[in-house]
C-alpha atoms as a PDB file:
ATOM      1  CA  UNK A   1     -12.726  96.054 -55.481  1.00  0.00           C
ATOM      2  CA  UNK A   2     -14.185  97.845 -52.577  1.00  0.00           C
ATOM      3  CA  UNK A   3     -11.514  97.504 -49.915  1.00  0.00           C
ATOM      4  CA  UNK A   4     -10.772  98.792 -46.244  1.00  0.00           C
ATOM      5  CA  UNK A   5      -7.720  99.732 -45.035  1.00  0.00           C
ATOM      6  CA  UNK A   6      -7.444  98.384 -41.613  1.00  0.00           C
ATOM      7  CA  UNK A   7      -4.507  98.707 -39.099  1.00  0.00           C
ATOM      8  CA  UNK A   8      -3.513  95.351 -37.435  1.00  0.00           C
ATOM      9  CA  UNK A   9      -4.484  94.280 -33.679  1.00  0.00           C
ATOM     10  CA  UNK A  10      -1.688  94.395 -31.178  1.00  0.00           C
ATOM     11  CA  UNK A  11      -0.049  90.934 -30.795  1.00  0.00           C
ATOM     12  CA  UNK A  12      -2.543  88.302 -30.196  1.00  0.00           C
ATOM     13  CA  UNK A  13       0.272  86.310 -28.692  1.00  0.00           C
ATOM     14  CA  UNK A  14       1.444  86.722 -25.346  1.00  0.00           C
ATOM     15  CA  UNK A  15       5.503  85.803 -26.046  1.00  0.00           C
ATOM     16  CA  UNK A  16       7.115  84.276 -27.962  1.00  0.00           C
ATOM     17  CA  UNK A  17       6.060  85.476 -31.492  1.00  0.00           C
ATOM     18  CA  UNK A  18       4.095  87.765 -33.487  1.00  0.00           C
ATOM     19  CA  UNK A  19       0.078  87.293 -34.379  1.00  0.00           C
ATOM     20  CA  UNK A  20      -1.896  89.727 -36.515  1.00  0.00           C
ATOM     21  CA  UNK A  21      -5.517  89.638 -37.162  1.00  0.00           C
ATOM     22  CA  UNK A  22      -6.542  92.721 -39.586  1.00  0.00           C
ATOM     23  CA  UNK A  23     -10.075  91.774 -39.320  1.00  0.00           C
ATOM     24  CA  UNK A  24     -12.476  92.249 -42.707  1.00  0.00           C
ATOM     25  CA  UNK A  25     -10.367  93.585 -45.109  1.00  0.00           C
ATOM     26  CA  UNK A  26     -13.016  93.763 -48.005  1.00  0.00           C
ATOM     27  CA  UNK A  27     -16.707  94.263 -47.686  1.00  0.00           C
ATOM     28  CA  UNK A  28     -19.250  90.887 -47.647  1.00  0.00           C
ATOM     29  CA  UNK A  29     -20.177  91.957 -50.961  1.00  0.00           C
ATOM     30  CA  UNK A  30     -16.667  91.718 -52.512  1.00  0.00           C
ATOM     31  CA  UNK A  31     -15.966  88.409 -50.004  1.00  0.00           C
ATOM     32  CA  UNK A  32     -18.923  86.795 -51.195  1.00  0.00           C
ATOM     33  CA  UNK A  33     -17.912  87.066 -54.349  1.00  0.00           C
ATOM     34  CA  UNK A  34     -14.429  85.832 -54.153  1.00  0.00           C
ATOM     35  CA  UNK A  35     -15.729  82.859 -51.992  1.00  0.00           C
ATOM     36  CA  UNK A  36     -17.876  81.612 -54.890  1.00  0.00           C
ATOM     37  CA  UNK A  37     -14.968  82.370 -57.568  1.00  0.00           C
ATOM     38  CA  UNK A  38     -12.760  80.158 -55.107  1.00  0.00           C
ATOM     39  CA  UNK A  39     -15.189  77.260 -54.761  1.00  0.00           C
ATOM     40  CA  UNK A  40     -15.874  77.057 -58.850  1.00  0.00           C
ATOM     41  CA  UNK A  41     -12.847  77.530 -60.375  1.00  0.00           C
ATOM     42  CA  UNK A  42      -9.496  76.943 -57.594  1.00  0.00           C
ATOM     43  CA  UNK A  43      -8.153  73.067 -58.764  1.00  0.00           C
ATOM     44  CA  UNK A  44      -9.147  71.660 -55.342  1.00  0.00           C
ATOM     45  CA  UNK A  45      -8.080  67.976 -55.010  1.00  0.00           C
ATOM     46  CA  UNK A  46      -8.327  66.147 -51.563  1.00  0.00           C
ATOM     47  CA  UNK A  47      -5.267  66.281 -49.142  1.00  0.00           C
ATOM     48  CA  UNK A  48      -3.028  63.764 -48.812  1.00  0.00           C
ATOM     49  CA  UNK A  49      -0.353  63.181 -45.854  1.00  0.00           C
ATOM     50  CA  UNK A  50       1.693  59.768 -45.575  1.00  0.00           C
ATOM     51  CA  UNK A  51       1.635  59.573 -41.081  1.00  0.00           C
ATOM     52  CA  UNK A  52       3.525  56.989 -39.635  1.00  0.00           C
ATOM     53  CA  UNK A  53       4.234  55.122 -42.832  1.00  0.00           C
ATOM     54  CA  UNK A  54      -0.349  54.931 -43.247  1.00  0.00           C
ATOM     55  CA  UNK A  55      -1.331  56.865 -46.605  1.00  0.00           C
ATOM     56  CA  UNK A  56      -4.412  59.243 -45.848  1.00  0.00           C
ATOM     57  CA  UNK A  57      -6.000  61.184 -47.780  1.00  0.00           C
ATOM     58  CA  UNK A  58      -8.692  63.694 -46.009  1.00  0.00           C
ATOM     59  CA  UNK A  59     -11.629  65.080 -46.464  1.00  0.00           C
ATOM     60  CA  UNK A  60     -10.615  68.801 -47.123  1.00  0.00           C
ATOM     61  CA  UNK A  61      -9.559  69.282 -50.044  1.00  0.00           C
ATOM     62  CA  UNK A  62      -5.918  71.582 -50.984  1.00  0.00           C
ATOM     63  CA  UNK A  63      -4.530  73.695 -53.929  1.00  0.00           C
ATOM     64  CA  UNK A  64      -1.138  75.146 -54.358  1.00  0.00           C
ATOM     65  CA  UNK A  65      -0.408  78.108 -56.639  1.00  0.00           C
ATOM     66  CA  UNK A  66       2.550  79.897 -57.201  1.00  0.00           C
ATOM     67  CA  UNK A  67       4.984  82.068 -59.090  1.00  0.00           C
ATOM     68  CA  UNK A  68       6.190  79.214 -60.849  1.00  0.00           C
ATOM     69  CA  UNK A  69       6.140  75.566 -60.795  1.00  0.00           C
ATOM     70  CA  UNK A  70       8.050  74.765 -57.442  1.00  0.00           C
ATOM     71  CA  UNK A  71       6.962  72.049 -55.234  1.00  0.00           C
ATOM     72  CA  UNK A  72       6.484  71.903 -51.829  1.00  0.00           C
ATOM     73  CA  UNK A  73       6.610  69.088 -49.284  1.00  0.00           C
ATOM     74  CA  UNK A  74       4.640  68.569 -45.901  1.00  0.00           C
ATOM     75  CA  UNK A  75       3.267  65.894 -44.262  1.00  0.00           C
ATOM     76  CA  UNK A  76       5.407  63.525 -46.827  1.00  0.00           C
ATOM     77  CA  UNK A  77       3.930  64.141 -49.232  1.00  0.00           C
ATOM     78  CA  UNK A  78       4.871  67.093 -52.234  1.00  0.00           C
ATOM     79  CA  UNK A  79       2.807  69.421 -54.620  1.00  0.00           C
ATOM     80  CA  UNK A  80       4.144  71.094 -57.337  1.00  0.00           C
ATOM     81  CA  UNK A  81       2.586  74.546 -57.763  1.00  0.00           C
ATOM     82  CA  UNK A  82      -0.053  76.156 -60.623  1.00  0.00           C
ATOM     83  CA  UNK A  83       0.181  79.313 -61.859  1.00  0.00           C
ATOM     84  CA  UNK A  84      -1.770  81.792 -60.524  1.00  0.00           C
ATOM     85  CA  UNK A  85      -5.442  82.575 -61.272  1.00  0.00           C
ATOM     86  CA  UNK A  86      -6.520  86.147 -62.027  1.00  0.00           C
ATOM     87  CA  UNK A  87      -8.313  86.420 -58.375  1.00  0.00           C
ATOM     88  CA  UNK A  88      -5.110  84.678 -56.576  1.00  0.00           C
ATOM     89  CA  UNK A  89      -2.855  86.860 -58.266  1.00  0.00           C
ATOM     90  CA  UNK A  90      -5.812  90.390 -56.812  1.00  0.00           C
ATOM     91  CA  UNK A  91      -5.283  88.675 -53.336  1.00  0.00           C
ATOM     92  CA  UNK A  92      -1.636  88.240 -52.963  1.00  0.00           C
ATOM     93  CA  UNK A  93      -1.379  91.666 -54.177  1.00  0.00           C
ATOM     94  CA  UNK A  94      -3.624  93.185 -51.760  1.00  0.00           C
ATOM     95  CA  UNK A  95      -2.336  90.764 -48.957  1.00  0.00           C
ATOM     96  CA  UNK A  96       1.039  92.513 -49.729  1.00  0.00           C
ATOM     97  CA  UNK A  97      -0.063  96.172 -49.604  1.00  0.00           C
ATOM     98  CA  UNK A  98      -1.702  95.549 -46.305  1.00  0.00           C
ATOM     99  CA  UNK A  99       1.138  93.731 -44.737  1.00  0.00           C
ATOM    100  CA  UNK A 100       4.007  94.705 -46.268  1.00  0.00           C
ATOM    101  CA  UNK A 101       5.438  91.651 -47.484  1.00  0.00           C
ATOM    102  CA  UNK A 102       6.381  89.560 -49.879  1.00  0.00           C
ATOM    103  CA  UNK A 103       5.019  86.340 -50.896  1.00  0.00           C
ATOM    104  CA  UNK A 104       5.545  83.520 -53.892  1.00  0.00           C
ATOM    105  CA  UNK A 105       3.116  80.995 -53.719  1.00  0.00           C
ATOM    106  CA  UNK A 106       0.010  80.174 -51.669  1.00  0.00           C
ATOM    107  CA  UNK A 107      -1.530  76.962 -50.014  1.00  0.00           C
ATOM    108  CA  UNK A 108      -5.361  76.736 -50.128  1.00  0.00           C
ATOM    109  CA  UNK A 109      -7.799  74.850 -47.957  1.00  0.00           C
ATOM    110  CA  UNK A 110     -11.340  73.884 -48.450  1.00  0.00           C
ATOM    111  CA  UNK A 111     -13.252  73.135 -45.274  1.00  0.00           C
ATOM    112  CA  UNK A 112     -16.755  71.586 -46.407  1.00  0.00           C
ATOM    113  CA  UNK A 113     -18.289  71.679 -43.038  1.00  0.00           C
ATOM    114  CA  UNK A 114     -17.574  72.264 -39.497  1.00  0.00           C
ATOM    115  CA  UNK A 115     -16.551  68.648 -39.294  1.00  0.00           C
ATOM    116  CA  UNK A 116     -13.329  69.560 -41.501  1.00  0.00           C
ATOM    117  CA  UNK A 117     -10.301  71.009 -39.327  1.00  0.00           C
ATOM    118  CA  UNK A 118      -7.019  71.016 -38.608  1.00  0.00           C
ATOM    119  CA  UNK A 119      -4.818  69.492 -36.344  1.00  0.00           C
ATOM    120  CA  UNK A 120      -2.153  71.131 -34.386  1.00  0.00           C
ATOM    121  CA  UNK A 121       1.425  71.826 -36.294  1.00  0.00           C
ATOM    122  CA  UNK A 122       3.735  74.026 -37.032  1.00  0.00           C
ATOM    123  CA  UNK A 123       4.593  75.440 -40.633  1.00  0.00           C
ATOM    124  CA  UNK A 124       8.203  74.795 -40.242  1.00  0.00           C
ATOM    125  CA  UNK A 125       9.140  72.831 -43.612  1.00  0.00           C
ATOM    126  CA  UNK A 126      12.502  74.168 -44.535  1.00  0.00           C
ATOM    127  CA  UNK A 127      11.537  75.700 -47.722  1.00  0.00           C
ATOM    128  CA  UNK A 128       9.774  78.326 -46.057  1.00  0.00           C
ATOM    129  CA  UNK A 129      13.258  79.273 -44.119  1.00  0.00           C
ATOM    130  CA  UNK A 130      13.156  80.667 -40.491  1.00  0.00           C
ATOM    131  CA  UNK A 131      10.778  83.317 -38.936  1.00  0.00           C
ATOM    132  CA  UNK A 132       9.209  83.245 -41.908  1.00  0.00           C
ATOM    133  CA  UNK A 133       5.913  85.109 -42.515  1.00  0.00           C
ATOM    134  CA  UNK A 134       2.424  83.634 -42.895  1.00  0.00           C
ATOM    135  CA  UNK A 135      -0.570  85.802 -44.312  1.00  0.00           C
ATOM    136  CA  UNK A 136      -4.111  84.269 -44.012  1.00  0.00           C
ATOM    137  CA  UNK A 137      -7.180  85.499 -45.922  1.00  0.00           C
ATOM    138  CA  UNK A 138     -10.586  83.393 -44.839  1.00  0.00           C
ATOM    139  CA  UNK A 139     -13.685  83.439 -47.010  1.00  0.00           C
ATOM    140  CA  UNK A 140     -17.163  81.514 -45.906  1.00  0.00           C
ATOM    141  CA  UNK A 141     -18.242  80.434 -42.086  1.00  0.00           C
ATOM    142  CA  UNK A 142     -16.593  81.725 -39.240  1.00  0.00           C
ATOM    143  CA  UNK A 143     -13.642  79.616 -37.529  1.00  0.00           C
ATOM    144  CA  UNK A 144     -12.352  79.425 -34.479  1.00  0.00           C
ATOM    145  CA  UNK A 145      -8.559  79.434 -34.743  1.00  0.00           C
ATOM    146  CA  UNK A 146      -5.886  78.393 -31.743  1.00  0.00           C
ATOM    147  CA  UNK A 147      -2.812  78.685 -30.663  1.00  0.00           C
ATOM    148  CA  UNK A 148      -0.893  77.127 -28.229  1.00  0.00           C
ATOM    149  CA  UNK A 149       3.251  77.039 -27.082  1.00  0.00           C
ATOM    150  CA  UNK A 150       4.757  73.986 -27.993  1.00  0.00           C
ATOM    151  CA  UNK A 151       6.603  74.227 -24.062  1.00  0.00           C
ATOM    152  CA  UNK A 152       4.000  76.259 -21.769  1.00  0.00           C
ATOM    153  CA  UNK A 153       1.095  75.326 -23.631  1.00  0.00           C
ATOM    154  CA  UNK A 154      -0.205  78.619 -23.205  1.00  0.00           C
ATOM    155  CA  UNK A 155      -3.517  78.789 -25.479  1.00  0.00           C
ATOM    156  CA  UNK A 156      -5.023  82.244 -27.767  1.00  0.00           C
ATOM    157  CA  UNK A 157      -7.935  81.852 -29.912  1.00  0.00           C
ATOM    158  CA  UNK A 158      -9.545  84.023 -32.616  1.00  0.00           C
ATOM    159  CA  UNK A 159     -12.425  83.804 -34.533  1.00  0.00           C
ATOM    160  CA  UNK A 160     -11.446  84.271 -38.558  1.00  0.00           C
ATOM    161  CA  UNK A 161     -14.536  86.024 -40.137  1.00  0.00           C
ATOM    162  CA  UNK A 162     -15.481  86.139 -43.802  1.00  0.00           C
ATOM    163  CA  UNK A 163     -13.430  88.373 -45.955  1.00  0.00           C
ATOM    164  CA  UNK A 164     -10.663  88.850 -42.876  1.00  0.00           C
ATOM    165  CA  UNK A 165      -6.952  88.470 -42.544  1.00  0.00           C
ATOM    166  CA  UNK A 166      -4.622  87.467 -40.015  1.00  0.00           C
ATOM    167  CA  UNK A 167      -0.446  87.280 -40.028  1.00  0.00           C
ATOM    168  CA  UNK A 168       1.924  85.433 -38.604  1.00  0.00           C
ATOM    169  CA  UNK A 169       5.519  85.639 -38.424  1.00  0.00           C
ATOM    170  CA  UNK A 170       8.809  86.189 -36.211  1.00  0.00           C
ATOM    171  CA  UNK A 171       9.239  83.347 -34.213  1.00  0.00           C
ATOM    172  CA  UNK A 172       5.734  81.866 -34.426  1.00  0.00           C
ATOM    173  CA  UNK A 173       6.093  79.102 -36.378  1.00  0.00           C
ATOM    174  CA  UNK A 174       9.436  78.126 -33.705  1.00  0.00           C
ATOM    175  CA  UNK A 175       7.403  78.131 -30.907  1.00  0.00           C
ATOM    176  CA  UNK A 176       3.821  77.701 -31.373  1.00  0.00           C
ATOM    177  CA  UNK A 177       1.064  75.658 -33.146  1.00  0.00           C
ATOM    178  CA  UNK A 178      -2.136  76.177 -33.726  1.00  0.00           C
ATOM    179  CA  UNK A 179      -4.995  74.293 -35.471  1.00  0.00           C
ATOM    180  CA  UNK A 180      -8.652  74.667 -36.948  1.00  0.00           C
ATOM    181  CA  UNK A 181     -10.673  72.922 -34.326  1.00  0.00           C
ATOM    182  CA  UNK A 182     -13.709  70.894 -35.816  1.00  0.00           C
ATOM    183  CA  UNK A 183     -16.986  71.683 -34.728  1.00  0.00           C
ATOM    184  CA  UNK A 184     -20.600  70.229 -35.856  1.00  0.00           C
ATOM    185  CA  UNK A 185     -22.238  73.745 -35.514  1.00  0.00           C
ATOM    186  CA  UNK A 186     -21.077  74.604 -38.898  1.00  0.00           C
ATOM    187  CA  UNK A 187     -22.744  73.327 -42.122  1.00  0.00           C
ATOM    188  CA  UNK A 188     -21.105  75.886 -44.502  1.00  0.00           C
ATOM    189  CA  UNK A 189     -17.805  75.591 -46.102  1.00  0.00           C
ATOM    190  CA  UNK A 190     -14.522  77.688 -45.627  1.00  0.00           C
ATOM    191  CA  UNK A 191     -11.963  79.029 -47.684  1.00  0.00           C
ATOM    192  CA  UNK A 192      -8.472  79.870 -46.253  1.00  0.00           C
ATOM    193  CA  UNK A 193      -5.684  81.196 -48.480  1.00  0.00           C
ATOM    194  CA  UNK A 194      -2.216  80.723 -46.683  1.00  0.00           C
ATOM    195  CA  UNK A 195       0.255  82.879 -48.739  1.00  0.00           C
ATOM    196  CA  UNK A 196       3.411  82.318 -48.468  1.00  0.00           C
ATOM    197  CA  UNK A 197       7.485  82.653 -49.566  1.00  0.00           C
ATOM    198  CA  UNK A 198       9.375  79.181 -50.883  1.00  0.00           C
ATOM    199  CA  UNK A 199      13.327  80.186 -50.583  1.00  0.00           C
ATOM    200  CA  UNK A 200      13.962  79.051 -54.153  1.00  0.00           C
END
């Protein structure tokens, strides 16, 4: 796997918390190649969330993998984790060398189009603990992703390009959100890979 070995941005975030973006950490050679390993053989099933007692089920489409077969609840609703595929298993590893962490599971998205996002939240679920640390590889179009304080609603944005990775941890999850804003520019699908640690 032909890799780079890039050093972190400064904080994208202003207070408050801690923001990484690595940029590219692997050629668009090697990207390409795990973004069409991702899209053929990840178990992607559409996303389900239970919102003010209404059962929806979106567009995107989710996979959880993991160290062992733990579940995990958001939105109301809980997956229980695979096992890791051989390509998972080369990403959380090199996810760990570059940020020095630890991670036991990960939380997939598929984004079809431009027309799939995200709405603001938080990754706050008490299984992943406090200040806990979020590592996100992206594969496919280019995203905009936001940020904004839950009590200034101060605002950051960065675009997430193919093969890149961003981190966030400290207090981020506390006091921020941030969301994958839709868009109808993009026609090309997205893969984001959100590793991260269950307290067991």
């Amino acid at each position: 796997m032909d890799l780079f070995n890039p050093e972190p941005l400064s904080n994208l975030l202003p207070f408050d918390g801690i923001v990484q973006y690595y940029g590219k950490v692997m050629n668009h050679t090697t990207a390409n190649a795990y973004l069409n390993t991702l899209l053929e053989r990840v178990e992607w099933k559409n996303d389900e969330a239970i919102i003010y007692g209404k059962h929806i089920i979106t567009k995107r489409k989710v996979a959880w993998y993991g160290d062992r077969n733990f579940s995990y609840t958001y939105s109301n609703t809980t997956k229980q984790a695979l096992i890791w595929t051989k390509e998972l298993l080369e990403l959380k590893q090199l996810t760990e060398k570059l940020t020095g962490e630890t991670f036991n599971s990960c939380l997939l998205n598929l984004y079809h189009t431009g027309e799939e996002g995200m709405a603001w939240h938080s990754d706050d679920e008490k299984a992943l603990g406090l200040n806990t640390s979020i590592a996100s590889l992206s594969f496919g179009a280019e995203r905009k992703f936001s940020l904004k304080h839950k009590i200034s609603n101060d605002t950051v944005t960065q675009i997430l390009e193919h093969g890149s990775l961003l981190v966030m941890k400290g207090t981020t999850q506390t006091n921020w959100l941030h969301s994958l804003p839709k868009t109808k520019k993009i026609t090309t699908p997205r893969v984001n890979l959100t590793f991260r640690t269950i307290i067991l």
